[in-house]
C-alpha atoms as a PDB file:
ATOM      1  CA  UNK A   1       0.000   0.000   0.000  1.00  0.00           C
ATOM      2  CA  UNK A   2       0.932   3.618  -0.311  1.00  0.00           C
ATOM      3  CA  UNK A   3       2.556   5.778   2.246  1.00  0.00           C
ATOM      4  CA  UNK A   4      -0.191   7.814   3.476  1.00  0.00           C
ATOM      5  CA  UNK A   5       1.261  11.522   3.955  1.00  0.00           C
ATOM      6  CA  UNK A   6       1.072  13.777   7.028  1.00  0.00           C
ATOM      7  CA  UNK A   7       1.790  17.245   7.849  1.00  0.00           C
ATOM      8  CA  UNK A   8       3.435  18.077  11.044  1.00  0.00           C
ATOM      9  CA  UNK A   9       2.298  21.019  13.053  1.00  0.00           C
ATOM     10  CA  UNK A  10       5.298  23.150  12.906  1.00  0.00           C
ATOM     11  CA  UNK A  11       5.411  27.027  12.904  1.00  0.00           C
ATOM     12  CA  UNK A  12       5.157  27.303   9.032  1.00  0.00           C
ATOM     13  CA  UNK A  13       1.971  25.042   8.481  1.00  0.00           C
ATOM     14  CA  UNK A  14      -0.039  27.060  11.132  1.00  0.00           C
ATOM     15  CA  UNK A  15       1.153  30.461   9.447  1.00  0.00           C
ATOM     16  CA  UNK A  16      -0.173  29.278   5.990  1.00  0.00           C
ATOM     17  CA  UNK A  17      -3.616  27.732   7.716  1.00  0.00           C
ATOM     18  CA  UNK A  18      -4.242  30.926   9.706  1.00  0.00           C
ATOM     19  CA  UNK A  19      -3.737  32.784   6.141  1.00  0.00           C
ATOM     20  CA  UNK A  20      -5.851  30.983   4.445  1.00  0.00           C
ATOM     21  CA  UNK A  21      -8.689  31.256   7.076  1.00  0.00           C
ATOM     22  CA  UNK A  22      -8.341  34.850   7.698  1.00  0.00           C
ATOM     23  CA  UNK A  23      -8.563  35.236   3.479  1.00  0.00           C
ATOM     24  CA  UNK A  24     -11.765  33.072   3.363  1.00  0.00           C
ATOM     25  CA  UNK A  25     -13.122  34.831   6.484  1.00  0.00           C
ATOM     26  CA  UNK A  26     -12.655  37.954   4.385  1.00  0.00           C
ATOM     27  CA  UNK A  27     -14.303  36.525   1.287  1.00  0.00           C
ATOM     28  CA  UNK A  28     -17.179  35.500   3.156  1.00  0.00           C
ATOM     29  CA  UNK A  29     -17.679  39.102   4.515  1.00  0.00           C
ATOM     30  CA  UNK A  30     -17.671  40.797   1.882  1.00  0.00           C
ATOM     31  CA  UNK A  31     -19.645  38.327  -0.470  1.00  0.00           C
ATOM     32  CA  UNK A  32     -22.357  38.933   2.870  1.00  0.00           C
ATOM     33  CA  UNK A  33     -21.717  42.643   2.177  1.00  0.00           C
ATOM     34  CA  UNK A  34     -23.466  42.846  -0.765  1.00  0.00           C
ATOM     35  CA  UNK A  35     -22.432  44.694  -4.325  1.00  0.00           C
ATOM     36  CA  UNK A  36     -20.845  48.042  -3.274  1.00  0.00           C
ATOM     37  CA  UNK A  37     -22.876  51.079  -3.639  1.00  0.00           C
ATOM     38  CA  UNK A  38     -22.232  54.012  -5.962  1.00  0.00           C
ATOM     39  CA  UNK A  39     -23.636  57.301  -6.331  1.00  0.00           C
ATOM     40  CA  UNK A  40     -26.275  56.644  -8.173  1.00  0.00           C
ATOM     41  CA  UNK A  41     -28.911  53.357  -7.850  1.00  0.00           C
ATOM     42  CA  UNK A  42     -28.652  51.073 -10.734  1.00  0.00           C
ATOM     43  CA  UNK A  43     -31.302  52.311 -13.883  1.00  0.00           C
ATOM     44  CA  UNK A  44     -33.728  49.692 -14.375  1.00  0.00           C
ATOM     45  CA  UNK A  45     -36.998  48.982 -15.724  1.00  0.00           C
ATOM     46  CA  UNK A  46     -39.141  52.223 -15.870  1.00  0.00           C
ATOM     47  CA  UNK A  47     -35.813  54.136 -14.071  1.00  0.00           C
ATOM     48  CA  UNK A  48     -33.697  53.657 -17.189  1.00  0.00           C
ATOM     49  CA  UNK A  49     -37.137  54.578 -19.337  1.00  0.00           C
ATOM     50  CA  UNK A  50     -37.177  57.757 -17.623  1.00  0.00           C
ATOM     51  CA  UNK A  51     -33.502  58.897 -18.937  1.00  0.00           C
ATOM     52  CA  UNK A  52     -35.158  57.782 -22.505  1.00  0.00           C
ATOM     53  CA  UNK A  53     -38.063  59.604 -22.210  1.00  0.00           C
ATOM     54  CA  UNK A  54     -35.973  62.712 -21.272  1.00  0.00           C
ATOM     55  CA  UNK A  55     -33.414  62.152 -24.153  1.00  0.00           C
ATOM     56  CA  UNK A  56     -36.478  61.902 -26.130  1.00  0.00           C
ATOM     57  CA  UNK A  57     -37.744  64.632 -24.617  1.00  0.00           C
ATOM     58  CA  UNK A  58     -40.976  62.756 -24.421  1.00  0.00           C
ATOM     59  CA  UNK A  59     -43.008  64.744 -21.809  1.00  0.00           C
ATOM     60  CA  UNK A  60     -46.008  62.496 -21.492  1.00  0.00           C
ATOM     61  CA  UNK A  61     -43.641  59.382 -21.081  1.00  0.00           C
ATOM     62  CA  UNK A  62     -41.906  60.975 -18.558  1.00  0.00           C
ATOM     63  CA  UNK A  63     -44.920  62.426 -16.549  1.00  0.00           C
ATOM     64  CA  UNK A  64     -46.324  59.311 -16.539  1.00  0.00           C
ATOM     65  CA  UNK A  65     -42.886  56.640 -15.441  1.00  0.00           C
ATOM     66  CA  UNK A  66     -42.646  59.306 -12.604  1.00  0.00           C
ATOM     67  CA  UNK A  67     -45.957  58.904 -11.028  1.00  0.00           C
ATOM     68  CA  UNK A  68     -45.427  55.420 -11.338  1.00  0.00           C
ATOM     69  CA  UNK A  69     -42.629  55.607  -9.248  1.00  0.00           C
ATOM     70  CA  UNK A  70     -39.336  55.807 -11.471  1.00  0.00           C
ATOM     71  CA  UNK A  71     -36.562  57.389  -9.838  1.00  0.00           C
ATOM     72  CA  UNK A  72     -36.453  61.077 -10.738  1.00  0.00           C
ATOM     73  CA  UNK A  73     -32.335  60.745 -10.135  1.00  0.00           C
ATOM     74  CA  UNK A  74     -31.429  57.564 -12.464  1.00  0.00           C
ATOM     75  CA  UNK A  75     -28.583  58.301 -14.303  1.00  0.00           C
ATOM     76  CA  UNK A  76     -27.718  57.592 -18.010  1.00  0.00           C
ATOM     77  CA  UNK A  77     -24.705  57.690 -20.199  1.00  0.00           C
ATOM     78  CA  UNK A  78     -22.145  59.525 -18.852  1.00  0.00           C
ATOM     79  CA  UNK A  79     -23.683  59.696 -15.510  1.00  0.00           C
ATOM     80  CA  UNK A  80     -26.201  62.519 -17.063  1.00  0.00           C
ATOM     81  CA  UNK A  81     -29.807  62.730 -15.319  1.00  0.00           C
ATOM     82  CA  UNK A  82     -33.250  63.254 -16.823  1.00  0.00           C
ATOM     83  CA  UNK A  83     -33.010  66.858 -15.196  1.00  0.00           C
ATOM     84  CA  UNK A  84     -29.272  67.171 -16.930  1.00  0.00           C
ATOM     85  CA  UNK A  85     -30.718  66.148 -20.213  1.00  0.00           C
ATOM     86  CA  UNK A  86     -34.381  67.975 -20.026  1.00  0.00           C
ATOM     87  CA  UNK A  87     -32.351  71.255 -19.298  1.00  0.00           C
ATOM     88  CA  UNK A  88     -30.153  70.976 -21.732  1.00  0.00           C
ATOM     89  CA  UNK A  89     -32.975  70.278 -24.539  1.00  0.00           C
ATOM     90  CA  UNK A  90     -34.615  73.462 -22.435  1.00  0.00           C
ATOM     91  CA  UNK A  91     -37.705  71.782 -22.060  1.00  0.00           C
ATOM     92  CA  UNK A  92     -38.745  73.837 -18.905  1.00  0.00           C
ATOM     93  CA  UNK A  93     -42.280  71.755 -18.401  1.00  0.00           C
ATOM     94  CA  UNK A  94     -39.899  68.229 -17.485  1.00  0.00           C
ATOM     95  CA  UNK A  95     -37.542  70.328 -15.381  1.00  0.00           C
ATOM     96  CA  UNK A  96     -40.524  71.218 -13.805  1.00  0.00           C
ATOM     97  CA  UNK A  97     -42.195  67.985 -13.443  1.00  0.00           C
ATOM     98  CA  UNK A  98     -38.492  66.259 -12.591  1.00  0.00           C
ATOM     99  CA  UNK A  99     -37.867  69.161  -9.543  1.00  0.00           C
ATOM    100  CA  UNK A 100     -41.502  68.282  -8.502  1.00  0.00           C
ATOM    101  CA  UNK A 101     -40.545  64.910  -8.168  1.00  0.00           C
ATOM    102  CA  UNK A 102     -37.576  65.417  -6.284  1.00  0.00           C
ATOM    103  CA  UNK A 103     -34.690  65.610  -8.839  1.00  0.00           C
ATOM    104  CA  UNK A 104     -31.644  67.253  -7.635  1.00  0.00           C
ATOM    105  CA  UNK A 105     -31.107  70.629  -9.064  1.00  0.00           C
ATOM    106  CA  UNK A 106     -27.013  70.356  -8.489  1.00  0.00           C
ATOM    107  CA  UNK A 107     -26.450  66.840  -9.981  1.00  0.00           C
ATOM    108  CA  UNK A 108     -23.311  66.941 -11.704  1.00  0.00           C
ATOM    109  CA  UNK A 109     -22.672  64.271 -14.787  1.00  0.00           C
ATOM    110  CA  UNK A 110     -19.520  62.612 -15.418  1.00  0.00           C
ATOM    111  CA  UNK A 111     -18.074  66.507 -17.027  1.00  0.00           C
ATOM    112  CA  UNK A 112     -18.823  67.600 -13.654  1.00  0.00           C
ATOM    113  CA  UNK A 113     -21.487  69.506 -15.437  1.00  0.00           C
ATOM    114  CA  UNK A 114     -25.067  70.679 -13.838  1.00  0.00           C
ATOM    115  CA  UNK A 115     -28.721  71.262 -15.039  1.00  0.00           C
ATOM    116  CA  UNK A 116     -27.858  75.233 -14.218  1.00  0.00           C
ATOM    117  CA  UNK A 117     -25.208  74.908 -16.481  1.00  0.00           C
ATOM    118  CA  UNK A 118     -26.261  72.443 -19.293  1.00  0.00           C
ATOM    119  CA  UNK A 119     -29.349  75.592 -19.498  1.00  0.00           C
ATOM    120  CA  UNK A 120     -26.961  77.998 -19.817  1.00  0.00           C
ATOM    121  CA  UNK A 121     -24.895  77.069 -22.364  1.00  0.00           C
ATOM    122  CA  UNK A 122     -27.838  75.846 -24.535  1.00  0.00           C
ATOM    123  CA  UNK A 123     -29.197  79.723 -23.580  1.00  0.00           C
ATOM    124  CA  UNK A 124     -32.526  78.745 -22.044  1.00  0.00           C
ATOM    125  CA  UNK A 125     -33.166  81.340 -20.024  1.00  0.00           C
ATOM    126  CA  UNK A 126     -36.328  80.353 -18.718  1.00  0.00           C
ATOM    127  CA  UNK A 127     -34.693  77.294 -17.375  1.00  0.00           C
ATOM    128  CA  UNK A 128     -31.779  79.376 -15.941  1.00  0.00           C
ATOM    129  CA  UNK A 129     -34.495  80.976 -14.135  1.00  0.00           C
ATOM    130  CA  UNK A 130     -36.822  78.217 -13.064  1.00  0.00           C
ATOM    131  CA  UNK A 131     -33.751  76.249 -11.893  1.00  0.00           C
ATOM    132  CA  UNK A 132     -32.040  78.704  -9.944  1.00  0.00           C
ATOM    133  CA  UNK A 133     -35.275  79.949  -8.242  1.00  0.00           C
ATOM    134  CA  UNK A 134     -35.504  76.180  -6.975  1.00  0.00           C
ATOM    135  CA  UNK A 135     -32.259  76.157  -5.385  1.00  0.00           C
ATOM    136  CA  UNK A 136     -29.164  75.646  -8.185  1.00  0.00           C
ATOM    137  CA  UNK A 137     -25.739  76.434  -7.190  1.00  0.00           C
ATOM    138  CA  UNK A 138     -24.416  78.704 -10.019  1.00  0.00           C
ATOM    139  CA  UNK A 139     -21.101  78.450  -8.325  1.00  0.00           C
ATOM    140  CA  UNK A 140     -20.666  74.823  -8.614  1.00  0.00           C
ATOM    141  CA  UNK A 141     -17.461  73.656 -11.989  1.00  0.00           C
ATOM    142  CA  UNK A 142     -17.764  71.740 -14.219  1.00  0.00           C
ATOM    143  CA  UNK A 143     -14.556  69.526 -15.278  1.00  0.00           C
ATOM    144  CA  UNK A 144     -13.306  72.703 -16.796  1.00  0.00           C
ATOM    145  CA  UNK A 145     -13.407  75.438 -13.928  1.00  0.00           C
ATOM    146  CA  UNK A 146     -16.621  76.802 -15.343  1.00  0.00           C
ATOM    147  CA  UNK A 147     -19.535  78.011 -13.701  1.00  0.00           C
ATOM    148  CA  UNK A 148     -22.924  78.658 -14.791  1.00  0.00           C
ATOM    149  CA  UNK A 149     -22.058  81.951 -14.090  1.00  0.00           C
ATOM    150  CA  UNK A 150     -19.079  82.095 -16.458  1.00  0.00           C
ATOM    151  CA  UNK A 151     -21.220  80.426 -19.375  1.00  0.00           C
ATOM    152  CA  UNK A 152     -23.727  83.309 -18.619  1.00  0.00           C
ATOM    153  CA  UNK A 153     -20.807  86.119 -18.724  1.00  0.00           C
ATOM    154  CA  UNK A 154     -19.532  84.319 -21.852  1.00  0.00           C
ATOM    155  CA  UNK A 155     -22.483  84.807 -23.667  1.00  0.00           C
ATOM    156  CA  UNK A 156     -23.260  88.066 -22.335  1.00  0.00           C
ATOM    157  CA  UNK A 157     -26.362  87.069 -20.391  1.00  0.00           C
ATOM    158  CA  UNK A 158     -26.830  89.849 -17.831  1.00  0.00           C
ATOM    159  CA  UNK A 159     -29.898  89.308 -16.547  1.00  0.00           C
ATOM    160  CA  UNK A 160     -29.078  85.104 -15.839  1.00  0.00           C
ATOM    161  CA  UNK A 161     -25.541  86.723 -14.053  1.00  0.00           C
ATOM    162  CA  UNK A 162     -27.622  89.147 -11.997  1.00  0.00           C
ATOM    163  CA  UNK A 163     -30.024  86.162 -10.812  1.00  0.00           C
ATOM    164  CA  UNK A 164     -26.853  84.112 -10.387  1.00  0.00           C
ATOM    165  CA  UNK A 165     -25.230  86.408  -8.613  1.00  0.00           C
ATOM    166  CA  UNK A 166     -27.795  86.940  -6.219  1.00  0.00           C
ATOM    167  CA  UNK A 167     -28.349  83.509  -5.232  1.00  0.00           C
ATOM    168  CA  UNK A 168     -24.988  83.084  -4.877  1.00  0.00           C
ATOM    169  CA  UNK A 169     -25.262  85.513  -2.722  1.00  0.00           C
ATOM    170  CA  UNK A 170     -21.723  87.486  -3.528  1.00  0.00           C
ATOM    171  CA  UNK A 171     -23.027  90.944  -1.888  1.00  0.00           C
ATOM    172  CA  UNK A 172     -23.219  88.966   1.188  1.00  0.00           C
ATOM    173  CA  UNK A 173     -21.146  90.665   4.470  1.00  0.00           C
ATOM    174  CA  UNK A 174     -17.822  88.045   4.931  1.00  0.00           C
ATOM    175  CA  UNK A 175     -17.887  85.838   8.204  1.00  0.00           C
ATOM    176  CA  UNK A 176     -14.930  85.767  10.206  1.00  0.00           C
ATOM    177  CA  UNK A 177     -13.592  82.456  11.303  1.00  0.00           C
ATOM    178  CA  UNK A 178     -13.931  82.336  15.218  1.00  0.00           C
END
């Protein structure tokens, strides 16, 4: 018969055992974890319809996946919302309906780019408006160092950088630190 093999207990064995248990341990807690969560929730069903029907710019759709519960911050391609892409079309009735539903106004895509300033640059003042009445940021870059405000200057756009300038508040007294 065959010499059966055994492995003595020295200092070595129990260093390579106690690896191997403390990897598995590992893999078994983060296999419990779960997929790890990014910014935005994963688009699915009538969530990833909603970024179509704003592409679309499909009003009706997009009234209609929101009352039935779609996500009103889904992301897209390049990590651009229905808001990013309604406000860029300068369809002011979705951003509307999207802000209603609880879109964020400062969501910034994967240019670092925001509704505020996607409305902007496409010169939709009535957006501008709408969007910085409900809360935008006109301070907030994009990937380039650009504001809202900036696009506005650019294109000469003085009443958008008077309404940008007083949300951001830039008249305001300065704070000293304590």
């Amino acid at each position: 018969m065959g010499k059966s093999l055994s492995v003595a207990p020295g200092p070595r064995n129990r260093r390579s055992v106690m690896t191997r248990l403390i990897f598995l341990i590992c893999v078994l807690v983060i296999a419990a974890a779960g997929p790890a969560q990014t910014q935005a929730p994963p688009a699915t069903g009538t969530t990833l319809d909603l970024v179509r029907a704003a592409t679309d710019g499909d009003f009706d759709r997009l009234v209609q996946l929101l009352r039935a519960g779609a996500d009103p911050n889904v992301v897209g391609a390049d990590w651009r919302s229905p808001l990013v892409l309604a406000a860029a079309q300068g369809r002011l009735d979705m951003v509307r309906a999207l802000v209603r539903a609880g879109a964020r106004v400062d969501w910034q895509d994967a240019d670092k780019a925001t509704p505020l300033i996607m409305a902007t640059i496409g010169n939709h003042e009535a957006v501008v408006e709408y969007l910085i009445r409900a809360g935008a940021d006109p301070m907030l870059t994009d990937r380039w160092g650009r504001r809202a405000l900036d696009y506005a200057l650019m294109r000469g756009k003085n009443d958008a950088v008077a309404r940008m300038l007083r949300r951001a508040e830039i008249n305001r007294p300065l704070q000293k630190n304590k």
